[in-house]
N, C-alpha and C. Protein backbone atom coordinates (compact mmCIF):
# COMPACT_ATOMS: atom_id res chain seq x y z
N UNK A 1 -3.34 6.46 -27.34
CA UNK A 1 -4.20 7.62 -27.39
C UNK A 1 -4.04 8.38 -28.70
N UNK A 2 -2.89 8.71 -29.34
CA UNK A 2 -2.67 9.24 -30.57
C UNK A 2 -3.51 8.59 -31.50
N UNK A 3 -3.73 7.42 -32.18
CA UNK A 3 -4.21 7.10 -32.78
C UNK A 3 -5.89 7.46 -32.73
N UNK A 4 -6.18 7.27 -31.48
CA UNK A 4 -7.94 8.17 -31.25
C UNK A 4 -7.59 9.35 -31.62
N UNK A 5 -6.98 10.22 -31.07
CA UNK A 5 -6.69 11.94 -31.72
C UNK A 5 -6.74 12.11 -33.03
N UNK A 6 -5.69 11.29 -33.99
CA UNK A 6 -5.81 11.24 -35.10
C UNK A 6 -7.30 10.73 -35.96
N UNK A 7 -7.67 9.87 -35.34
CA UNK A 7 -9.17 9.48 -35.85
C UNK A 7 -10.08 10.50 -36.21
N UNK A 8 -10.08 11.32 -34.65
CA UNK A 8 -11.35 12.12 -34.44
C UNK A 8 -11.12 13.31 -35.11
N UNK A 9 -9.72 13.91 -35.27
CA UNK A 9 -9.91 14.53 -36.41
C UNK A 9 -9.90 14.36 -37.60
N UNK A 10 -9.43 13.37 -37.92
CA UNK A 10 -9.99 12.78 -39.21
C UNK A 10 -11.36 13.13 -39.52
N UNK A 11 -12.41 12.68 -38.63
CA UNK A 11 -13.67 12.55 -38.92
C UNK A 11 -14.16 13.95 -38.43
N UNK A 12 -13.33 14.62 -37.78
CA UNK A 12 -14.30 16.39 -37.81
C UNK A 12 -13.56 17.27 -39.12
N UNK A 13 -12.31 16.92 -39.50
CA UNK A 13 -11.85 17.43 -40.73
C UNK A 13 -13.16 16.83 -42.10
N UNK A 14 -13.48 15.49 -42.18
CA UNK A 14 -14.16 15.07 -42.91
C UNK A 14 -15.58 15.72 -43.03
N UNK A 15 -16.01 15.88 -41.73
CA UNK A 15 -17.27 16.42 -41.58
C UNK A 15 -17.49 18.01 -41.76
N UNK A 16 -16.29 18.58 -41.80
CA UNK A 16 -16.31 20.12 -42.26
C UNK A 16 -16.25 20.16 -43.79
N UNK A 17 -15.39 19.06 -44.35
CA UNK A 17 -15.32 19.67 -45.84
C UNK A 17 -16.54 19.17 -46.54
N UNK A 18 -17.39 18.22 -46.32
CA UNK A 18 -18.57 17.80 -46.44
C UNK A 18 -19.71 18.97 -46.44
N UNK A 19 -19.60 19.81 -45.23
CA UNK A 19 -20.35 20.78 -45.14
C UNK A 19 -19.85 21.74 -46.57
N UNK A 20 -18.95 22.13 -46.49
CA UNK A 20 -18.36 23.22 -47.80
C UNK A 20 -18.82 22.79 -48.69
N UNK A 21 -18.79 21.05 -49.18
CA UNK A 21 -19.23 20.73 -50.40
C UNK A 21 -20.80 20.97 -50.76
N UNK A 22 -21.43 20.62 -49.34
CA UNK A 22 -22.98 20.44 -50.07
C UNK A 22 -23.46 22.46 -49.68
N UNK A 23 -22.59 23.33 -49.25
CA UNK A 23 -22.91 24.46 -49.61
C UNK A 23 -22.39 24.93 -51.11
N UNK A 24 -21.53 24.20 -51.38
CA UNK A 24 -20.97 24.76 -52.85
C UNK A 24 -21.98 24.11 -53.94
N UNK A 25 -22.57 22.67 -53.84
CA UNK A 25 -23.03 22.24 -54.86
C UNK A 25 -24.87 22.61 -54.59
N UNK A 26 -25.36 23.00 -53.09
CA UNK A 26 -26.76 23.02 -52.98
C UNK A 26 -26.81 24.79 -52.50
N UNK A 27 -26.18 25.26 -51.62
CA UNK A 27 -26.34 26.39 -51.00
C UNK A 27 -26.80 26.37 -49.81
N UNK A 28 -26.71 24.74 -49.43
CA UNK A 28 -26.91 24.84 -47.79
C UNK A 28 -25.63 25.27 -47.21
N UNK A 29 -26.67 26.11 -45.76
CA UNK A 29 -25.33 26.22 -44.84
C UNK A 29 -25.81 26.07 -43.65
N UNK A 30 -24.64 25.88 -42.56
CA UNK A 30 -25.52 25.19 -41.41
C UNK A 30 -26.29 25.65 -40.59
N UNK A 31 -27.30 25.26 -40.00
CA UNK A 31 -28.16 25.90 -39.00
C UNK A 31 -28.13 26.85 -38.47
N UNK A 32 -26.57 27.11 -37.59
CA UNK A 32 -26.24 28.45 -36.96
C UNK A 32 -25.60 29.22 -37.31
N UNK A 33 -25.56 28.88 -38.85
CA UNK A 33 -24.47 29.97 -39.38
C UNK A 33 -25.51 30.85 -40.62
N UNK A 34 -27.03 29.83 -40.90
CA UNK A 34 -27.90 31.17 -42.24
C UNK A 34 -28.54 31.98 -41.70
N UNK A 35 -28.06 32.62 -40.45
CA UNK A 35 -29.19 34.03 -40.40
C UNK A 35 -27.28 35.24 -40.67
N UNK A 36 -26.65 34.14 -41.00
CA UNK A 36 -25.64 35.54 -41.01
C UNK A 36 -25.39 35.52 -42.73
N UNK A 37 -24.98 34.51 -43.08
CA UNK A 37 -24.39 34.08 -44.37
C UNK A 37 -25.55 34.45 -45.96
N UNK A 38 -25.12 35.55 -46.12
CA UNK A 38 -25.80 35.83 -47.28
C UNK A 38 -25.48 35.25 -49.06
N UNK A 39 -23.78 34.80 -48.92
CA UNK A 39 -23.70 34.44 -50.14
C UNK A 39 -23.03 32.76 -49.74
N UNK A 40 -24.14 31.65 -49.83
CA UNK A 40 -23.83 30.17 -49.34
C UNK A 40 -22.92 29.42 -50.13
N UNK A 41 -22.45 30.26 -51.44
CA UNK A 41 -21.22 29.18 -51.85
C UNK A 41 -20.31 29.90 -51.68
N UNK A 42 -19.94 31.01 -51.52
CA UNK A 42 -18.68 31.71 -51.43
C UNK A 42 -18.39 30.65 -49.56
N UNK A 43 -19.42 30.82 -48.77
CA UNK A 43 -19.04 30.56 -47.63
C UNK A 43 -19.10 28.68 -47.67
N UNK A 44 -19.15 28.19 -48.57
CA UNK A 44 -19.02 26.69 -48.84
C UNK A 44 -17.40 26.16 -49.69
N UNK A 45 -17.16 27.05 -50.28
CA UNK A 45 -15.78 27.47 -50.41
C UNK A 45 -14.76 27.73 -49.58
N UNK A 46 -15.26 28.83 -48.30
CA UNK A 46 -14.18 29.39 -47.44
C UNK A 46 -14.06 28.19 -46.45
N UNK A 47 -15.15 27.12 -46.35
CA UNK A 47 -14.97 26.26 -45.47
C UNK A 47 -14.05 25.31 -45.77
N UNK A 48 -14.58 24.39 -47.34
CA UNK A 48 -13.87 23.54 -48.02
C UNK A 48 -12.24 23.85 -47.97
N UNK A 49 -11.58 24.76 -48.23
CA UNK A 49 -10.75 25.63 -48.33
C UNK A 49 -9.89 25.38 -47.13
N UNK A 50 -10.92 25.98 -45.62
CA UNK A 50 -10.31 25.88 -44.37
C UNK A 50 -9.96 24.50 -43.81
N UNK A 51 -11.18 23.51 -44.49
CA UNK A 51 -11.28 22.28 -44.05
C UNK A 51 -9.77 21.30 -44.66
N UNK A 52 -9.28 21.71 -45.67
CA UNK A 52 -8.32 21.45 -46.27
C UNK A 52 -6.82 21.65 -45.71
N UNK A 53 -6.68 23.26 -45.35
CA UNK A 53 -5.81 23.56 -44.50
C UNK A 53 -5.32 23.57 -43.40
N UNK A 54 -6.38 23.18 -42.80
CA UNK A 54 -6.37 22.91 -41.27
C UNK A 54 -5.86 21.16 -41.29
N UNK A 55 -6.26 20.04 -41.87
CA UNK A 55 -6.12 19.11 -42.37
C UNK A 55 -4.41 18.92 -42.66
N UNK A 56 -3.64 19.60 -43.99
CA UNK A 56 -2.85 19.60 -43.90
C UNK A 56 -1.88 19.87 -42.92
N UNK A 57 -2.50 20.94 -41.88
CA UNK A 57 -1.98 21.46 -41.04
C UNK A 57 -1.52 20.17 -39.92
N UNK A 58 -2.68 19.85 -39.36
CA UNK A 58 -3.17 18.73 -38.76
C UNK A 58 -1.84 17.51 -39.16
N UNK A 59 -1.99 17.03 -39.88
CA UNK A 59 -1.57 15.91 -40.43
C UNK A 59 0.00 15.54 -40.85
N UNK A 60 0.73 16.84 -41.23
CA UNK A 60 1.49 16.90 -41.82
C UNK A 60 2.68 18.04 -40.47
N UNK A 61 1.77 18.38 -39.68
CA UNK A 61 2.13 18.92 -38.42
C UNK A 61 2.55 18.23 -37.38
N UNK A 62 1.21 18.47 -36.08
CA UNK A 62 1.68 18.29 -34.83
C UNK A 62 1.46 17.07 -34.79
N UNK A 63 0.34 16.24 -35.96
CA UNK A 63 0.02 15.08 -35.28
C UNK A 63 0.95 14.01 -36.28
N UNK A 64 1.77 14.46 -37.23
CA UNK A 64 2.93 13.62 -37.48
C UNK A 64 3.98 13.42 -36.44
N UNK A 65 4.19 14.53 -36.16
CA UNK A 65 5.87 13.98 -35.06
C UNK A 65 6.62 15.28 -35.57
N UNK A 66 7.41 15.28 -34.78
CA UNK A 66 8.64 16.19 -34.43
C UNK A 66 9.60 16.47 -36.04
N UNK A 67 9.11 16.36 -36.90
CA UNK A 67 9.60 16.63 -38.51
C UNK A 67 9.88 18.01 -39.18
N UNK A 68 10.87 18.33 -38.39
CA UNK A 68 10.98 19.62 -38.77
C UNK A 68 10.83 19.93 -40.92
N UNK A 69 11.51 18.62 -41.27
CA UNK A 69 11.39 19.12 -42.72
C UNK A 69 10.04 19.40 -43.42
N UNK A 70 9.02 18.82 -42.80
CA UNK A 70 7.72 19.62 -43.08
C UNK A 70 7.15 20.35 -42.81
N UNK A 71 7.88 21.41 -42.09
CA UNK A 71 7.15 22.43 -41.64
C UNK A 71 6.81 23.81 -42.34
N UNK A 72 7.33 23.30 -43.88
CA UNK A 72 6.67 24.23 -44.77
C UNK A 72 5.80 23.91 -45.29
N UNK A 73 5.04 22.96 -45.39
CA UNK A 73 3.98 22.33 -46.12
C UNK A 73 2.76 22.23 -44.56
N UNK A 74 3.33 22.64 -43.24
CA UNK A 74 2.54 22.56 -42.37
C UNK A 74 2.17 24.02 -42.44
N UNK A 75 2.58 24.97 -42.88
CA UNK A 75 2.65 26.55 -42.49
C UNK A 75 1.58 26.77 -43.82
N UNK A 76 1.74 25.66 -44.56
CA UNK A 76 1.40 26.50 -45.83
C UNK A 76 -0.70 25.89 -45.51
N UNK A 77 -0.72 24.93 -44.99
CA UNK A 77 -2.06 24.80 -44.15
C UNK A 77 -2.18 25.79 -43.40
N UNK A 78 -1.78 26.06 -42.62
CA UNK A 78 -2.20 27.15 -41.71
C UNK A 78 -2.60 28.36 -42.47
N UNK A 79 -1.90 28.53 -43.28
CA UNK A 79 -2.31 29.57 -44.74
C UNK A 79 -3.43 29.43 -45.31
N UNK A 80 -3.46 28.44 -45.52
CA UNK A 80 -5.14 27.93 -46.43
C UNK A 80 -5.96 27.93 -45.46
N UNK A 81 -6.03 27.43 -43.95
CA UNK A 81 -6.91 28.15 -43.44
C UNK A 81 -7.69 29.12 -43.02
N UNK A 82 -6.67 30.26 -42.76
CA UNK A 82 -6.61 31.37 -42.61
C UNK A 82 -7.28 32.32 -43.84
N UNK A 83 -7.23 31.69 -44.98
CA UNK A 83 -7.63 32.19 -46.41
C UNK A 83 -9.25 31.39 -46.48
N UNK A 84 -9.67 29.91 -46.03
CA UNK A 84 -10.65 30.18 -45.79
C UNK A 84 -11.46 30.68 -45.19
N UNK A 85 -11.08 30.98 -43.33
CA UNK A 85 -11.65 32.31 -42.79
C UNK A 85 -11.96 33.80 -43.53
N UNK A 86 -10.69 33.91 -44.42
CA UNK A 86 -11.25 35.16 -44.72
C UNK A 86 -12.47 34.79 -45.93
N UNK A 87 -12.31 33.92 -46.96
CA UNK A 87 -13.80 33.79 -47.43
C UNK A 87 -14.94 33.49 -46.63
N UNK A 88 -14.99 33.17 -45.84
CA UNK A 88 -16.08 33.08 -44.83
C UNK A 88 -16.62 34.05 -44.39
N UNK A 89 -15.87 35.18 -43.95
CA UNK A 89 -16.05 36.31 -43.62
C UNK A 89 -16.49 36.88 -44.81
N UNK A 90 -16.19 37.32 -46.00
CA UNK A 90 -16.59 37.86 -47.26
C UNK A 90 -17.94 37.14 -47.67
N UNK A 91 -18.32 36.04 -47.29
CA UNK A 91 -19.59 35.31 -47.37
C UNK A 91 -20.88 35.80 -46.74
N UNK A 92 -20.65 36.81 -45.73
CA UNK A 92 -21.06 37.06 -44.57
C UNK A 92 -21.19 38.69 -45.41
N UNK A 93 -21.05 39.23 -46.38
CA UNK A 93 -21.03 40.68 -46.64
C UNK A 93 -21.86 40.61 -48.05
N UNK A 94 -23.00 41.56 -48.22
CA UNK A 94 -23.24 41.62 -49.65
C UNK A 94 -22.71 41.75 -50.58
N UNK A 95 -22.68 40.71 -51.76
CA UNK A 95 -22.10 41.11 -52.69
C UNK A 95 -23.00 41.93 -53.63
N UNK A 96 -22.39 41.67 -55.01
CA UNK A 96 -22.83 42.43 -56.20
C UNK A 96 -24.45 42.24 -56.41
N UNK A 97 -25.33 43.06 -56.31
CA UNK A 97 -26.41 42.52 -56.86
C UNK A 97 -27.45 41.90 -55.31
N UNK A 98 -27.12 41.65 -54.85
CA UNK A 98 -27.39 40.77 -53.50
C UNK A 98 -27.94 42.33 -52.57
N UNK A 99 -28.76 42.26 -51.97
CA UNK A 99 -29.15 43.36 -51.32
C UNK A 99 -29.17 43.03 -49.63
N UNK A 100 -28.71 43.74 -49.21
CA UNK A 100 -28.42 43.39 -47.66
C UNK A 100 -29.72 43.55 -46.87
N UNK A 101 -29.14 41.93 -45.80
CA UNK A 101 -30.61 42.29 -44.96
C UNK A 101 -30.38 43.12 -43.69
N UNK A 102 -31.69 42.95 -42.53
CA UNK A 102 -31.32 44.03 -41.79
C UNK A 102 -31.94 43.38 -40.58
C-alpha cells in the first residue's frame, strides 16, 4: 500500500506545482480560485512554493520512515509551505496600482 500512497502524492504534488508554473509563466489560475485572486503570479508563486514544501515535507517525512535525522529538512518543508500559504493569501489582496474589485 505505501508505495500507492507514495505515487499518488507524487502525482498531486506534481499536479500542484504545474499549476504555480503555468500561473507564473501565463497568469492562469484555477477555475475556483479567479473570482478571488487578483494578482495570478504572486499566487502562482505561493503555490509553486507550497507545492515544494509540502513535497519535501512529504517525502523526506512521514512517507520516508521513522528517521529522526531528517527531521530538520522535514520542518523546514512545512515552512515553505506555510510561506506559500501566506503568498497565496497576499495574492488574494490588491496590490500597488491594481484596483480592487467589489
Amino acid at each position: 500500500m505505501h508505495p500507492y500512497l507514495v505515487g499518488l502524492a507524487a502525482l498531486a504534488m506534481t499536479g500542484t506545482a504545474l499549476m504555480g508554473i503555468a500561473g507564473i509563466t501565463t497568469g492562469w489560475v484555477a477555475p475556483w480560485m479567479r473570482v478571488r485572486v487578483l494578482r495570478p503570479k504572486l499566487w502562482g508563486y505561493g503555490v509553486l512554493v507550497g507545492a515544494v514544501g509540502m513535497s519535501l515535507y512529504m517525502f523526506i517525512g512521514p512517507l520516508r520512515g521513522p528517521d529522526l535525522s531528517m527531521a530538520p529538512f522535514a520542518m523546514t518543508g512545512m515552512a515553505m509551505f506555510f510561506a506559500g500559504l501566506w503568498l497565496q493569501t497576499l495574492s488574494r489582496r490588491p496590490g500597488p496600482g491594481i484596483p480592487e474589485r467589489r
